[in-house]
Protein backbone atom coordinates (compact mmCIF):
# COMPACT_ATOMS: atom_id res chain seq x y z
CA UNK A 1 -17.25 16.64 4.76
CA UNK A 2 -16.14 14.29 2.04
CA UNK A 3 -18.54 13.03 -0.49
CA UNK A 4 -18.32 9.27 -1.34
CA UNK A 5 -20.22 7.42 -3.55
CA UNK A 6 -20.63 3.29 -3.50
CA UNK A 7 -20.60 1.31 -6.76
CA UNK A 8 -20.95 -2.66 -6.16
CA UNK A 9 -23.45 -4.94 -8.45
CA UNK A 10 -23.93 -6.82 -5.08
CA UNK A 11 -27.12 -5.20 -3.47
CA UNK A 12 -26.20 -6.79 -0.34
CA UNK A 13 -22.26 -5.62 -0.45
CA UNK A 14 -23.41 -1.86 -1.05
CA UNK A 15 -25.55 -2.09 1.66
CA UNK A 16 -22.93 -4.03 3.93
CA UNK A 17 -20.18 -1.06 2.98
CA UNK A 18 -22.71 1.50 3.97
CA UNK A 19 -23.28 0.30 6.95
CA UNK A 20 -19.85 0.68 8.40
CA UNK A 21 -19.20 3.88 6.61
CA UNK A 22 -21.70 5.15 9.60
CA UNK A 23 -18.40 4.97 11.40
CA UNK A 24 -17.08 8.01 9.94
CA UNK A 25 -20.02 10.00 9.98
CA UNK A 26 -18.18 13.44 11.36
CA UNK A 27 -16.09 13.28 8.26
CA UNK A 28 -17.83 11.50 5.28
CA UNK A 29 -20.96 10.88 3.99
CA UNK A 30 -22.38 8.74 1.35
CA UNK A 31 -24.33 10.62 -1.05
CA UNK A 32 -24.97 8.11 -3.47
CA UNK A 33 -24.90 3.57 -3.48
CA UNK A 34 -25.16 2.25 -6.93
CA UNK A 35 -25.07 -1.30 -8.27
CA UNK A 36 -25.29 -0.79 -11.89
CA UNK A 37 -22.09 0.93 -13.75
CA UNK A 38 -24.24 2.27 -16.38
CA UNK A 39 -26.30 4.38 -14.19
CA UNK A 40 -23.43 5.57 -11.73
CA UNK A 41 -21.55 6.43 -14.97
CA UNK A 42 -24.34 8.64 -15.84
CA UNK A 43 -24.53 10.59 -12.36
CA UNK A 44 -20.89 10.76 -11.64
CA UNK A 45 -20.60 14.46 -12.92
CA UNK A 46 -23.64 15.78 -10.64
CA UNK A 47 -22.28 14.01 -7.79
CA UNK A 48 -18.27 15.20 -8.07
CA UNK A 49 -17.41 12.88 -5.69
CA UNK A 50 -14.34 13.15 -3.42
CA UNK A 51 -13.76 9.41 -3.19
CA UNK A 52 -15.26 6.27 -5.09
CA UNK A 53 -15.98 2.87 -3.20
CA UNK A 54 -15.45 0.84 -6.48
CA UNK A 55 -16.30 -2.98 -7.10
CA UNK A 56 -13.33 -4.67 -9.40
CA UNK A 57 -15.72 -7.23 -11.47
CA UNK A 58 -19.28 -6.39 -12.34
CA UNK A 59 -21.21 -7.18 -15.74
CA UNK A 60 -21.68 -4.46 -18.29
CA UNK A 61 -18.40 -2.33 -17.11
CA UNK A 62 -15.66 -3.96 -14.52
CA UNK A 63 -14.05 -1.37 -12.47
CA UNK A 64 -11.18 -0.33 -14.47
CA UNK A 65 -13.55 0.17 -17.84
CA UNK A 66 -15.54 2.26 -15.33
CA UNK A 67 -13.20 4.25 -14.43
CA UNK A 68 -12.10 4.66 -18.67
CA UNK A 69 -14.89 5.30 -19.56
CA UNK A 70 -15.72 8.44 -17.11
CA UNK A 71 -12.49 9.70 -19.22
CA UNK A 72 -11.09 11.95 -17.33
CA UNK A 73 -12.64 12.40 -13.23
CA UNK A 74 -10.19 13.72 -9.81
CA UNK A 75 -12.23 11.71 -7.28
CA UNK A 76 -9.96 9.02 -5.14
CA UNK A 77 -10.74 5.37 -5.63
CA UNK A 78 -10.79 2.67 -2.63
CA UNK A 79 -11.21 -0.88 -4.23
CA UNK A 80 -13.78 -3.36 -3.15
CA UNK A 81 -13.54 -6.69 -4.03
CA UNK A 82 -14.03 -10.31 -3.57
CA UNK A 83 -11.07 -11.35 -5.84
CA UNK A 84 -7.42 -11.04 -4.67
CA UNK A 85 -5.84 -12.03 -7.81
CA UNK A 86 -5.22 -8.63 -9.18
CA UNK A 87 -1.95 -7.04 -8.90
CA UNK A 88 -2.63 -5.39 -5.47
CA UNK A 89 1.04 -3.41 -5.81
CA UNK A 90 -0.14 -1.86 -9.09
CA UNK A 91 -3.13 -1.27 -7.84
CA UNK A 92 -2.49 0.62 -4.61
CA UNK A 93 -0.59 2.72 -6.49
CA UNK A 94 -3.02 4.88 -8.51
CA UNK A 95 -6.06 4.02 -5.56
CA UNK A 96 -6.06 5.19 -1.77
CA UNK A 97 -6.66 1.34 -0.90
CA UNK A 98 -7.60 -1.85 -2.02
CA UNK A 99 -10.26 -3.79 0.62
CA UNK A 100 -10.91 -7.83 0.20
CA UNK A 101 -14.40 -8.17 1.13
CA UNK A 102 -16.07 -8.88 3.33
CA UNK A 103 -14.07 -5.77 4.52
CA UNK A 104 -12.53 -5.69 7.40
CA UNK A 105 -13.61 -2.13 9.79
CA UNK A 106 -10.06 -2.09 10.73
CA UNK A 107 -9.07 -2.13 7.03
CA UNK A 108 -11.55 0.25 6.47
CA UNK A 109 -10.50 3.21 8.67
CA UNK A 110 -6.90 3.12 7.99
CA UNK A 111 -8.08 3.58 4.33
CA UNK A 112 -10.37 6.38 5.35
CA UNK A 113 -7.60 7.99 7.24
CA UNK A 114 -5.01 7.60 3.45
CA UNK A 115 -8.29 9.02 1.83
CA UNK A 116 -8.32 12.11 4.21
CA UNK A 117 -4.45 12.94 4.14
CA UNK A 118 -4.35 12.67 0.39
CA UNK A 119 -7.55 14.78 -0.18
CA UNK A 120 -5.88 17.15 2.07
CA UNK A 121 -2.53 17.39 0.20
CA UNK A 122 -4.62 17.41 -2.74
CA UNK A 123 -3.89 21.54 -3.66
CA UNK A 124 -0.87 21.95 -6.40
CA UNK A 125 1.23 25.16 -7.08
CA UNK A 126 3.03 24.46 -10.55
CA UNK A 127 6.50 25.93 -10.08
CA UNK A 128 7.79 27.91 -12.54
CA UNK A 129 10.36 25.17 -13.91
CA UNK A 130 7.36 23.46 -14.97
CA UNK A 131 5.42 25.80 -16.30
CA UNK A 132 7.89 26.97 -18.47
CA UNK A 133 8.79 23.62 -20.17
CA UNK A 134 6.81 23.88 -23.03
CA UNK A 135 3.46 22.49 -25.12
CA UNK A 136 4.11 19.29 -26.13
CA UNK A 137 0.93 17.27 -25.94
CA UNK A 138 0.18 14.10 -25.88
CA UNK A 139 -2.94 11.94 -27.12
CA UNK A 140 -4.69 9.40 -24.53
CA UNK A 141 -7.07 7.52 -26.16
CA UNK A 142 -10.22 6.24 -23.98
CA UNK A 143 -13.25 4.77 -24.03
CA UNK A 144 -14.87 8.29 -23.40
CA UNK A 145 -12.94 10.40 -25.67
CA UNK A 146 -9.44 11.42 -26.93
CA UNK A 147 -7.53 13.98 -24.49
CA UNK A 148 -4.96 16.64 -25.42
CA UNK A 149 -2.93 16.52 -22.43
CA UNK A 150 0.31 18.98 -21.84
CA UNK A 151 3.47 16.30 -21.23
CA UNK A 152 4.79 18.95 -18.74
CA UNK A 153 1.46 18.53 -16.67
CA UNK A 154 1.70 14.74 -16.44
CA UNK A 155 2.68 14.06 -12.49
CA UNK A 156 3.06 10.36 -13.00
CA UNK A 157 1.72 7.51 -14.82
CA UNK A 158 0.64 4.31 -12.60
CA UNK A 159 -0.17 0.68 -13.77
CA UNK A 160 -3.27 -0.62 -12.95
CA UNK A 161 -3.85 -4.02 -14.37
CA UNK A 162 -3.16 -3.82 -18.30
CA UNK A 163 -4.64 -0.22 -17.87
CA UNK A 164 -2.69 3.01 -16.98
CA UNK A 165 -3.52 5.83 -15.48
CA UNK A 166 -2.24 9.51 -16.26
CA UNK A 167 -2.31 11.49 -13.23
CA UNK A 168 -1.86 15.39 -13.47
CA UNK A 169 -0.71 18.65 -11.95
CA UNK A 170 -4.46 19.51 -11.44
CA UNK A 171 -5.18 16.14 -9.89
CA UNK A 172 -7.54 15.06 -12.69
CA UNK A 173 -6.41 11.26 -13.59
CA UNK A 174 -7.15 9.23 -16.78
CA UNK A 175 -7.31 6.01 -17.28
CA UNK A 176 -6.19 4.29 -20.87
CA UNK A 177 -6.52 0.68 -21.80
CA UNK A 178 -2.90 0.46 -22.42
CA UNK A 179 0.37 -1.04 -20.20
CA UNK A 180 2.89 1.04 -18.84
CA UNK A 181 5.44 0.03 -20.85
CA UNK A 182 3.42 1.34 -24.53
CA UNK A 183 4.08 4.41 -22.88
CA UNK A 184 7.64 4.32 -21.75
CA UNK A 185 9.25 5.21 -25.05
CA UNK A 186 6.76 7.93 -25.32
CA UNK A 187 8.03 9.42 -22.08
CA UNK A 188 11.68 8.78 -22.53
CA UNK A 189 13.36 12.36 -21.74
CA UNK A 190 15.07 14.27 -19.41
CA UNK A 191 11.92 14.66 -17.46
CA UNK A 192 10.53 11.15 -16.67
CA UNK A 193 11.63 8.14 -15.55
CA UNK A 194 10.14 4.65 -14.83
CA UNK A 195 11.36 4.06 -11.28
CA UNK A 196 9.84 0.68 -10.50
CA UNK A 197 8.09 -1.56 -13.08
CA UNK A 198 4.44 0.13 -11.93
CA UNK A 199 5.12 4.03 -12.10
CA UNK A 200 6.75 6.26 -15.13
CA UNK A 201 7.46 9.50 -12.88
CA UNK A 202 8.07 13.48 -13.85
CA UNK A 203 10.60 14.39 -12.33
CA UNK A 204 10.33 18.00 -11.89
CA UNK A 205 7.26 17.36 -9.54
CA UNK A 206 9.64 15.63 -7.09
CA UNK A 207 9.60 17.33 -3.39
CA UNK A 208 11.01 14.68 -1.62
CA UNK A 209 13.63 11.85 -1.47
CA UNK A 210 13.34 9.50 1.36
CA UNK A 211 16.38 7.24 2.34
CA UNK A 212 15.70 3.47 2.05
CA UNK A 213 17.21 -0.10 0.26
CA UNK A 214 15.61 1.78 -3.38
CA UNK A 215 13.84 4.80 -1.71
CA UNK A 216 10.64 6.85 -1.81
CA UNK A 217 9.91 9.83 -3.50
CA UNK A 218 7.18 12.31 -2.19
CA UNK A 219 5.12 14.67 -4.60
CA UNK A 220 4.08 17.68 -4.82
CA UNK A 221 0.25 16.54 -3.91
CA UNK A 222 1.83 14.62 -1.02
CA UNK A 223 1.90 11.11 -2.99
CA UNK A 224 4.68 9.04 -2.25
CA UNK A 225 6.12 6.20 -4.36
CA UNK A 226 8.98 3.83 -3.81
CA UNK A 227 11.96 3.19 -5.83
CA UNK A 228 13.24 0.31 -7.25
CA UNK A 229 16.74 -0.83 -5.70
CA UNK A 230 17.87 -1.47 -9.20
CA UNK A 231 17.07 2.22 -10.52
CA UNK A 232 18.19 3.67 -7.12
CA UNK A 233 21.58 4.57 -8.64
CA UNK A 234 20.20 6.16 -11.99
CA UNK A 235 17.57 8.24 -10.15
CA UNK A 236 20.41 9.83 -7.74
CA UNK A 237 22.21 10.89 -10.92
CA UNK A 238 19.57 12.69 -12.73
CA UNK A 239 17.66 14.16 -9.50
CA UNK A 240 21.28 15.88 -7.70
């Protein structure tokens, strides 16, 4: 049974979201609604989570600071929102979904069914190649503390917004109020690559490459990204 948890300012949007999460009853539950940030913030580590329903614009903490300031969590995020005018690309890329309220139950299952696949792929196996790559660390700065982070256990790193989100062999993620591209020269080696303008990608946790105009890439924790047509050629040179 996976454990979500609601966080929307809008009393009557929490409730709303609830509601149809009934749906899904065999295979989720909602242990806990919350419409202020500063209390869900404080009852996020009791709760663990397996997925977040998260509201983009709230007072006191938007989404994204939210999700900074927990420092480091390994729950999944679906989006709720009102406002379309993010960068839904970027977006979808670190979250299982992003839902326009009011949502749509349609919308809403086909989300639930991305949140069960990728929970269930969720289990990694370094391989050796990996784990033998060294101890260089790097520091990510956020609102909740500073983290030490190996560079050979960074998966990926995803734009969201002018945020960006580590994601690592363990699953944990952390978010960092700065772009992608403050972090491109820090990542410029044999091992990563940026392979569209939203996601800087290791390499070495590559599984899968999937034929197409740029191409998709699959993970080791079943994620699967798409390549830019323009990096296509570079990307073929350094993975065979």
């Amino acid at each position: 049974m996976l454990r979500a948890v609601i966080l929307d300012d809008e009393i009557r949007g929490s409730k709303l979201l609830s509601h149809k999460l009934e749906e899904f009853a065999e295979v989720l539950s909602v242990s806990a609604v919350f419409n202020d940030p500063i209390l869900a913030l404080a009852a996020m580590e009791e709760i663990k989570p397996d997925v977040l329903f998260l509201d983009v614009e709230m007072p006191g903490l938007n989404g994204f600071q939210f999700l900074e300031s927990l420092g480091t969590f390994s729950f999944e995020v679906i989006f709720t929102t009102a406002f379309d005018h993010y960068t839904l690309e970027a977006l979808r890329l670190s979250a299982v979904d992003y839902l326009l309220k009011p949502v749509d139950q349609e919308e809403l299952q086909k989300a639930v069914g991305r949140l069960r696949k990728r929970v269930a792929d969720k289990p990694v196996v370094r391989n050796e190649k990996v784990a033998k790559l060294g101890s260089h660390r790097m520091a990510l700065n956020t609102a909740e503390g500073v983290y030490l982070v190996e560079r050979s256990n960074i998966t990926r790193v995803e734009a969201m917004s002018n945020y960006s989100v580590f994601i690592l062999a363990d699953s944990r993620k952390i978010v960092v109020s700065k772009t992608l591209k403050e972090y491109e020269n820090m990542l410029d080696d044999e091992h990563f690559m940026r392979i569209n303008r939203s996601v800087i990608v290791n390499l070495d946790y590559v599984v899968k490459y999937r034929k197409g105009d740029g191409g998709t890439l699959e993970f080791v924790d079943g994620a699967e990204v798409e390549v830019s047509s323009l990096r296509k050629d570079e990307l073929m040179k350094r993975l065979f």
